[in-house]
C-alpha atoms as a PDB file:
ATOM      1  CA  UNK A   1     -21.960  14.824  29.137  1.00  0.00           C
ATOM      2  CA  UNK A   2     -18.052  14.240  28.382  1.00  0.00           C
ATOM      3  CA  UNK A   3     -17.760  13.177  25.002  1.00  0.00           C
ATOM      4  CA  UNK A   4     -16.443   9.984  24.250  1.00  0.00           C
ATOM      5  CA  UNK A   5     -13.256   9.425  21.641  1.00  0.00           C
ATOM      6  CA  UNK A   6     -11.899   5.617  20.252  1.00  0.00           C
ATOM      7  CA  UNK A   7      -9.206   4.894  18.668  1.00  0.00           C
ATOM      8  CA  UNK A   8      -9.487   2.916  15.183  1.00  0.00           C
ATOM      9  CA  UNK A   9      -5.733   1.127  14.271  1.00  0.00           C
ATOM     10  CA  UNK A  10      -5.074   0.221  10.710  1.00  0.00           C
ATOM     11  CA  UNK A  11      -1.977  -1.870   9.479  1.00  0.00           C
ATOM     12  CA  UNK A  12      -0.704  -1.164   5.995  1.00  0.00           C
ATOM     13  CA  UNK A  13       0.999  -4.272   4.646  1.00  0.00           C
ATOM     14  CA  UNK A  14       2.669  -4.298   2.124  1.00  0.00           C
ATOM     15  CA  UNK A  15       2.758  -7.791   0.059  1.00  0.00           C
ATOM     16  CA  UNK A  16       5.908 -10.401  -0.277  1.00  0.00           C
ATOM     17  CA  UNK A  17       8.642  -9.889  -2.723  1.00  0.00           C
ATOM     18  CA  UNK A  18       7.778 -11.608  -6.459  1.00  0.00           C
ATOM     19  CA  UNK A  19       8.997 -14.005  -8.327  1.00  0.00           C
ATOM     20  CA  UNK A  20      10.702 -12.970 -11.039  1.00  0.00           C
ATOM     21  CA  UNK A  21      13.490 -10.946 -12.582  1.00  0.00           C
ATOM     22  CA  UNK A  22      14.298  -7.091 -11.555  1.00  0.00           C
ATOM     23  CA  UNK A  23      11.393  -4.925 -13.101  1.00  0.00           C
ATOM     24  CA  UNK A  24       8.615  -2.054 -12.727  1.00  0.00           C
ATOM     25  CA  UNK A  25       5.734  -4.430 -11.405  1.00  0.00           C
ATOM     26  CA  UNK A  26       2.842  -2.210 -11.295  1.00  0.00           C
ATOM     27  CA  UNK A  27      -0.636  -3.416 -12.702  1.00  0.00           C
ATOM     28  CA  UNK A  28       1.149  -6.770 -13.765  1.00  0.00           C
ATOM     29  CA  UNK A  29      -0.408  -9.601 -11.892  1.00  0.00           C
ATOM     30  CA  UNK A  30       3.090 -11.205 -10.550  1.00  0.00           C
ATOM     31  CA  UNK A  31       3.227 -14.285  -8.419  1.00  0.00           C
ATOM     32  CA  UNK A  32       5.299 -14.288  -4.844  1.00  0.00           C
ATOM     33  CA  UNK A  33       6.056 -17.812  -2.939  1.00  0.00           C
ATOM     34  CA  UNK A  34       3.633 -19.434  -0.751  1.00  0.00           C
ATOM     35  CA  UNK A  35       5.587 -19.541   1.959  1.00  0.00           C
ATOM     36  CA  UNK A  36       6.491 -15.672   2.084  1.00  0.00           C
ATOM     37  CA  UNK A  37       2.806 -15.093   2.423  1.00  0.00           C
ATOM     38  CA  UNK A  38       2.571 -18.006   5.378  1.00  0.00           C
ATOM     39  CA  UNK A  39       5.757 -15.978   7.170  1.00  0.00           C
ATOM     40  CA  UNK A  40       3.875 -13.251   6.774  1.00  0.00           C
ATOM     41  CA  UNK A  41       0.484 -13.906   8.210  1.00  0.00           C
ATOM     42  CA  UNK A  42       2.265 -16.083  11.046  1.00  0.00           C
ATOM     43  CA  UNK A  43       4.438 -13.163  12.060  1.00  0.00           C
ATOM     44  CA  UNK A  44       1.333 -10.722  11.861  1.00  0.00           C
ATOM     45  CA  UNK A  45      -1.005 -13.376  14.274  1.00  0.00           C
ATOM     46  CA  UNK A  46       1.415 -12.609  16.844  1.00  0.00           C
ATOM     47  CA  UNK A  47       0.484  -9.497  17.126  1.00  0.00           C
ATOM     48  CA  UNK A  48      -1.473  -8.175  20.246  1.00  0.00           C
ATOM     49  CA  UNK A  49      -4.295  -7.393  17.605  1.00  0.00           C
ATOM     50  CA  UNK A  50      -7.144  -8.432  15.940  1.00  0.00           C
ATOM     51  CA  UNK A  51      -8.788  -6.808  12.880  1.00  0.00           C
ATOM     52  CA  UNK A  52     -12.602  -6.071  12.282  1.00  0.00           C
ATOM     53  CA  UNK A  53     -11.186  -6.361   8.396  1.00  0.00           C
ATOM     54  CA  UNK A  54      -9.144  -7.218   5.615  1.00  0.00           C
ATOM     55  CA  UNK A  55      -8.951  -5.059   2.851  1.00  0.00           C
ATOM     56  CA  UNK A  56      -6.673  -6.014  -0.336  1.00  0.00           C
ATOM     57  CA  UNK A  57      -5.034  -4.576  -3.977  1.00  0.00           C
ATOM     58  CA  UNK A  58      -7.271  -6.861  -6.644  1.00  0.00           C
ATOM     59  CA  UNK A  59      -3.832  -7.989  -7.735  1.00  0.00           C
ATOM     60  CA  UNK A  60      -2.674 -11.546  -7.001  1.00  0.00           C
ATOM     61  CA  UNK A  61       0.390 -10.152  -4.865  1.00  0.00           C
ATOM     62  CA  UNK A  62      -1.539  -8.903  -2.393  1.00  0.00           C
ATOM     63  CA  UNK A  63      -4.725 -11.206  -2.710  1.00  0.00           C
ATOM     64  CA  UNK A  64      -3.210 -14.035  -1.687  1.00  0.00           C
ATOM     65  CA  UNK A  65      -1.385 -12.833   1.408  1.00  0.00           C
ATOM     66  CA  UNK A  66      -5.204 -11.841   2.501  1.00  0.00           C
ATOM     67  CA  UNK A  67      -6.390 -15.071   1.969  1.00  0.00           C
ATOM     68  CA  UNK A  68      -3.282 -16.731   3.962  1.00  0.00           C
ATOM     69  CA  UNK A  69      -4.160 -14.120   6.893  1.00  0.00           C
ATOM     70  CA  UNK A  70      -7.654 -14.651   6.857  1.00  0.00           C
ATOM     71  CA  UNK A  71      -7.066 -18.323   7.531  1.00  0.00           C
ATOM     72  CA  UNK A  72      -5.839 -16.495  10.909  1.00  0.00           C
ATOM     73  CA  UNK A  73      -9.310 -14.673  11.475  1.00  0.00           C
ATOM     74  CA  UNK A  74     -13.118 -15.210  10.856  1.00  0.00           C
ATOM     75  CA  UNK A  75     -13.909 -12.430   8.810  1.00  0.00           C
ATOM     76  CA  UNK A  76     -14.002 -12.355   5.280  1.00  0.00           C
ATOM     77  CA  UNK A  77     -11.740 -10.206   2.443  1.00  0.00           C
ATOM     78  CA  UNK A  78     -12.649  -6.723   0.992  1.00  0.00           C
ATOM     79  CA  UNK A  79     -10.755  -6.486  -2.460  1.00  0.00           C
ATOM     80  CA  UNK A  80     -10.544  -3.045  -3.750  1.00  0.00           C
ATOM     81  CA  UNK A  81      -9.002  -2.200  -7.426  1.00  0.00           C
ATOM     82  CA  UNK A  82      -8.403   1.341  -6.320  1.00  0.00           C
ATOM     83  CA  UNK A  83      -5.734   0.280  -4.133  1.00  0.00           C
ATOM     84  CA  UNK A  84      -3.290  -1.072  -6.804  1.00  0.00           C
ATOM     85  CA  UNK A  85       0.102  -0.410  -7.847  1.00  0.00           C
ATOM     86  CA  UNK A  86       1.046   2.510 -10.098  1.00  0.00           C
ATOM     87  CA  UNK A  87       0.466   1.740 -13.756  1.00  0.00           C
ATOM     88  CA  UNK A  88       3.799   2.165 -15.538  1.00  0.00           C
ATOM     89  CA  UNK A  89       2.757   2.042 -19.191  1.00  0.00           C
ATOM     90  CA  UNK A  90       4.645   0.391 -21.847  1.00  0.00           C
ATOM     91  CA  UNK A  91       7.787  -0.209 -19.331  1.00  0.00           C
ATOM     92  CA  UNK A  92       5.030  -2.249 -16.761  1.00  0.00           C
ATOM     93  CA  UNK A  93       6.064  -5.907 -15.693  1.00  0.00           C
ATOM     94  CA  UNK A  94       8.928  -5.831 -18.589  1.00  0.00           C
ATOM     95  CA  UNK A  95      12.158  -7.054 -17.326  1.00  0.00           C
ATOM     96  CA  UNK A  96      15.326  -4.048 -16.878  1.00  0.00           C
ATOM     97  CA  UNK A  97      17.451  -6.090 -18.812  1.00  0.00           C
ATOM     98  CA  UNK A  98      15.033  -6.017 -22.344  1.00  0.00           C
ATOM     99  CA  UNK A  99      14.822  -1.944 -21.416  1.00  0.00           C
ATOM    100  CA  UNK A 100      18.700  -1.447 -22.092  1.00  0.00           C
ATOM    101  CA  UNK A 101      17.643   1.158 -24.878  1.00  0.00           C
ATOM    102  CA  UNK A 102      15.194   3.202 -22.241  1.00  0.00           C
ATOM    103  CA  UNK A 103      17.716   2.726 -19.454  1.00  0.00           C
ATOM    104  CA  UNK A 104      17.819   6.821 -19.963  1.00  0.00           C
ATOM    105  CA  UNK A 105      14.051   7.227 -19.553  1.00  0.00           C
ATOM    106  CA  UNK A 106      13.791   5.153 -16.773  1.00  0.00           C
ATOM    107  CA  UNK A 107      16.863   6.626 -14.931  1.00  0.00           C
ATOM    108  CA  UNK A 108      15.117  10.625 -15.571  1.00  0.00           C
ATOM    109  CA  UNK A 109      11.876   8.499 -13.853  1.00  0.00           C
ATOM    110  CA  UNK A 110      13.373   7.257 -11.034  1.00  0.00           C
ATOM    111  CA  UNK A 111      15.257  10.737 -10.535  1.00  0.00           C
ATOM    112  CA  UNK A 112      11.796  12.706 -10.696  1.00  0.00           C
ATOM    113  CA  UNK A 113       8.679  10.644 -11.210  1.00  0.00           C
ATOM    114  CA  UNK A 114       6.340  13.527 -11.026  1.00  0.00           C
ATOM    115  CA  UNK A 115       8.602  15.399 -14.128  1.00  0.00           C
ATOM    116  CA  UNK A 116       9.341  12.580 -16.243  1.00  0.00           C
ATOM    117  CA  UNK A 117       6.237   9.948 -16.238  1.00  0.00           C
ATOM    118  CA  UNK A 118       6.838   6.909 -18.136  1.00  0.00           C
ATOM    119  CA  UNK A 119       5.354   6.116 -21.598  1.00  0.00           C
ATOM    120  CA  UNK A 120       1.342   5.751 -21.477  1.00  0.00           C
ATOM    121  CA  UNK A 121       2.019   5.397 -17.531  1.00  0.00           C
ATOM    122  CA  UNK A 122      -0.238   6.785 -15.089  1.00  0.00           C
ATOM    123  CA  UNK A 123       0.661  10.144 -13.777  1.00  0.00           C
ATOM    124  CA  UNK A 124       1.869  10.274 -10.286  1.00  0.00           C
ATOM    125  CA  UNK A 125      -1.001  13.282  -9.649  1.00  0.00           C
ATOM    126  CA  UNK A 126      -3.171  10.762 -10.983  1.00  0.00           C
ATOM    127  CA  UNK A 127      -2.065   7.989  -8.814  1.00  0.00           C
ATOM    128  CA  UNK A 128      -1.824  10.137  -6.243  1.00  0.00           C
ATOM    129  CA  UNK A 129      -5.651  10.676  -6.506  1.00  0.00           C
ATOM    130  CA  UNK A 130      -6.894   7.895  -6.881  1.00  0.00           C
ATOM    131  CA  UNK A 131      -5.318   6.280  -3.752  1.00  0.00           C
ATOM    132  CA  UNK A 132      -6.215   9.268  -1.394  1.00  0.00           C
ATOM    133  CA  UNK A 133      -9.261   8.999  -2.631  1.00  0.00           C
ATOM    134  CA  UNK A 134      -9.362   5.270  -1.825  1.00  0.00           C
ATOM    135  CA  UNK A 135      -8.189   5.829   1.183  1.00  0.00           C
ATOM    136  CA  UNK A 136     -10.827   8.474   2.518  1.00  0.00           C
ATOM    137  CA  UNK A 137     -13.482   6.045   1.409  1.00  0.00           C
ATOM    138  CA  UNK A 138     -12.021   3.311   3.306  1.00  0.00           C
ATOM    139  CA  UNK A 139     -12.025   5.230   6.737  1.00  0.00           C
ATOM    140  CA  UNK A 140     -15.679   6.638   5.621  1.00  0.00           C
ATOM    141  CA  UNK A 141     -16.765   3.171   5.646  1.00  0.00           C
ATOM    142  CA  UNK A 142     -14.563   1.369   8.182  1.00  0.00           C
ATOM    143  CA  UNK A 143     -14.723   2.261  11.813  1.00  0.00           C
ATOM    144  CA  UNK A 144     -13.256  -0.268  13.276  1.00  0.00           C
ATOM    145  CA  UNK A 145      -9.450  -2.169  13.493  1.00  0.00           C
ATOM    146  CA  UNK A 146      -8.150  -3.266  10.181  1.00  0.00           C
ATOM    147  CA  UNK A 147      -5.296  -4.269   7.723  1.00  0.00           C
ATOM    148  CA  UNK A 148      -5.138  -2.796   4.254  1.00  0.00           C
ATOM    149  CA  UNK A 149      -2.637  -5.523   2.248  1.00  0.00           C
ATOM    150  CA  UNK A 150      -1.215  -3.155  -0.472  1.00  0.00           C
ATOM    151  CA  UNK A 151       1.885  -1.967  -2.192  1.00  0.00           C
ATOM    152  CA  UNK A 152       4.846  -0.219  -1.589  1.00  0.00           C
ATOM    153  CA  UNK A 153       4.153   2.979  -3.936  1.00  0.00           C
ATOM    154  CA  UNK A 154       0.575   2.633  -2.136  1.00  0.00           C
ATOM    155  CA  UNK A 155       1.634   3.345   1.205  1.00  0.00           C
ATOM    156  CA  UNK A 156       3.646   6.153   0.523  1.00  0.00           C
ATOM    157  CA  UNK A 157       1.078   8.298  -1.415  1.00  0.00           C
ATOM    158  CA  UNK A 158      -1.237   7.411   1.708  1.00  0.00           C
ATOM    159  CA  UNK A 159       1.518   8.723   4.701  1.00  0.00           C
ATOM    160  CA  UNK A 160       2.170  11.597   1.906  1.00  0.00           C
ATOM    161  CA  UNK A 161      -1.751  12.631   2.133  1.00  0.00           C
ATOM    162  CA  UNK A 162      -1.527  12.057   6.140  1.00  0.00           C
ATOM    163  CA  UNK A 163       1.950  13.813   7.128  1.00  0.00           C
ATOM    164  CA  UNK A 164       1.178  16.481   4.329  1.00  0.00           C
ATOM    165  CA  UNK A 165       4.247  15.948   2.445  1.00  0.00           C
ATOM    166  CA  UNK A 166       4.760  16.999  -1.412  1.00  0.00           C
ATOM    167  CA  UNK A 167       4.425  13.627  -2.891  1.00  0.00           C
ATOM    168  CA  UNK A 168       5.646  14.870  -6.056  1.00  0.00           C
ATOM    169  CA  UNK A 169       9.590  15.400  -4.382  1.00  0.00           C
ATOM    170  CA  UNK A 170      11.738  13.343  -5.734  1.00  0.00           C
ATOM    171  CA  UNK A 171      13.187  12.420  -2.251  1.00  0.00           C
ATOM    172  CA  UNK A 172       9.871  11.014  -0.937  1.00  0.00           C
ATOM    173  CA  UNK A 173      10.144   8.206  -3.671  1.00  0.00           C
ATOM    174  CA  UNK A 174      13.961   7.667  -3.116  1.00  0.00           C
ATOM    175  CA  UNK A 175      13.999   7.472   0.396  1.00  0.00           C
ATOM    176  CA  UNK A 176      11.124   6.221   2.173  1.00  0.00           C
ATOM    177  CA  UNK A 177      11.859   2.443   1.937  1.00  0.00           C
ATOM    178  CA  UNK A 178       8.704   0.036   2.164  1.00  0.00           C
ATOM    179  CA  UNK A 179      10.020  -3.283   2.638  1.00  0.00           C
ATOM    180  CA  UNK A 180       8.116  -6.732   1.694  1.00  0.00           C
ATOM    181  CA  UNK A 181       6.354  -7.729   4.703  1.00  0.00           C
ATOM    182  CA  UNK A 182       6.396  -4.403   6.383  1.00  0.00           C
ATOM    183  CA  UNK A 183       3.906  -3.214   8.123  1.00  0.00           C
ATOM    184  CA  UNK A 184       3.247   0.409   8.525  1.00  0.00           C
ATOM    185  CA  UNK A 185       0.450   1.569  11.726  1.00  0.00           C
ATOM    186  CA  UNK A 186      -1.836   4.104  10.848  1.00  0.00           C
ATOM    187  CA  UNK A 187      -4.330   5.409  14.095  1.00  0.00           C
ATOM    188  CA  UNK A 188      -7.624   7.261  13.588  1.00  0.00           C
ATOM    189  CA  UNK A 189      -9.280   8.867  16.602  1.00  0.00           C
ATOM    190  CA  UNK A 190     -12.556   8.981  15.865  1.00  0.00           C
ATOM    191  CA  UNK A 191     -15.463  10.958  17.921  1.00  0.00           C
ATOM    192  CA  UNK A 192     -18.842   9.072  19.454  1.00  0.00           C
ATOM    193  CA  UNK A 193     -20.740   9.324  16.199  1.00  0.00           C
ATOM    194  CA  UNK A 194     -17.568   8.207  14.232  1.00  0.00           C
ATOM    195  CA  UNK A 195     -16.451  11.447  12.590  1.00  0.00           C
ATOM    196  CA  UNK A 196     -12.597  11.571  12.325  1.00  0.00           C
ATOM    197  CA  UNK A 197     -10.589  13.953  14.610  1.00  0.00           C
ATOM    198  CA  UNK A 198      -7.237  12.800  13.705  1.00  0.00           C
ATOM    199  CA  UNK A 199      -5.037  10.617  11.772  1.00  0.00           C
ATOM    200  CA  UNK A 200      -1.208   9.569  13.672  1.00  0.00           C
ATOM    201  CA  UNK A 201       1.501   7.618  11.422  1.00  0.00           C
ATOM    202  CA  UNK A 202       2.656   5.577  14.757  1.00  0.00           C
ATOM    203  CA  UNK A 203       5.694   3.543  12.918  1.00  0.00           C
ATOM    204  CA  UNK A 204       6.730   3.431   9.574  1.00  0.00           C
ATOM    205  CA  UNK A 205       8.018   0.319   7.737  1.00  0.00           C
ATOM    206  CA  UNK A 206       8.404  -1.587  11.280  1.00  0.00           C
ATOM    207  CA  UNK A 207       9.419  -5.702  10.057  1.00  0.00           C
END
């Protein structure tokens, strides 16, 4: 008997921009506008798909762009803590313009994340593993379409785990641009009793 193969599509989304002044907004619960989240979840219900579920960051961010895209589709919100933002430490959710002493330390961060953490951050390793591990129990447990509303450091460890790349290069940070509102296809082929066969990156960062 030919086996049979599906194809499971999950959107990575990554939330609206916050309110607030320029700074490292990891585990701090910022705010974004309303009406970046409606944009959002309007521009997304034009798309010729419809998820089996929502999965979202615990942090408000991300939350509340679930809740404005559920209003879109009859299925209810999966909120996972694993899938937060990076923890930056002592430099988290405080403004660049109050870090004008650390400028230094943040600069060596930004140059080479995995070399330099930041104060009582997380380590990028650490983060590293915790999303992929996220991640791997998300497709153990979800077999069908879906949208995973996240964060911009989020996605990239993900594609890093799927396209194999060294997430601890410098360039992988520096380059790979998530926007707000982005959304980033991931496809699974999948055999008749579910097991995965394959992961694809089909577009990256596609507005």
């Amino acid at each position: 008997m030919e086996e049979k193969y599906h194809t499971q599509t999950l959107y990575l989304i990554r939330h609206a921009k916050v309110i607030g002044d320029p700074a490292l907004y990891g585990h701090t619960d910022a705010k974004v506008n309303g009406e970046d989240n409606q944009n959002i979840a309007l521009r997304l219900s034009g798309l010729d798909f419809t998820p089996d579920c929502i999965v979202t960051s615990s942090l408000y961010r991300c939350h509340s762009l679930a809740t404005e895209i559920a209003r879109h589709y009859p299925i209810s919100i999966q909120v996972n803590a694993q899938f937060k933002e990076m923890n930056f430490g002592d430099f988290d959710g405080i403004l660049f313009d109050e870090l004008s002493q650390e400028w230094t330390q943040l600069e060596r961060f930004w140059a080479d994340p995995a070399e330099y953490p930041l104060p009582n951050s997380e380590l990028l390793s650490a983060f590293y593993d915790r999303i992929t591990q996220a991640w791997q129990q998300l497709l153990d447990a979800q077999s069908g379409d879906g949208l995973l509303i996240c964060h911009g450091g989020v996605i990239r460890m993900i594609l890093a785990g799927i396209l194999g790349v060294d997430f601890k290069q410098p360039q992988w940070h520096s380059s790979l641009q998530i926007a707000n509102g982005s959304t980033t296809q991931i496809d699974i082929l999948r055999d008749s009793s579910g097991k995965v066969l394959g992961t694809k990156v089909v577009n990256i960062n596609q507005l």
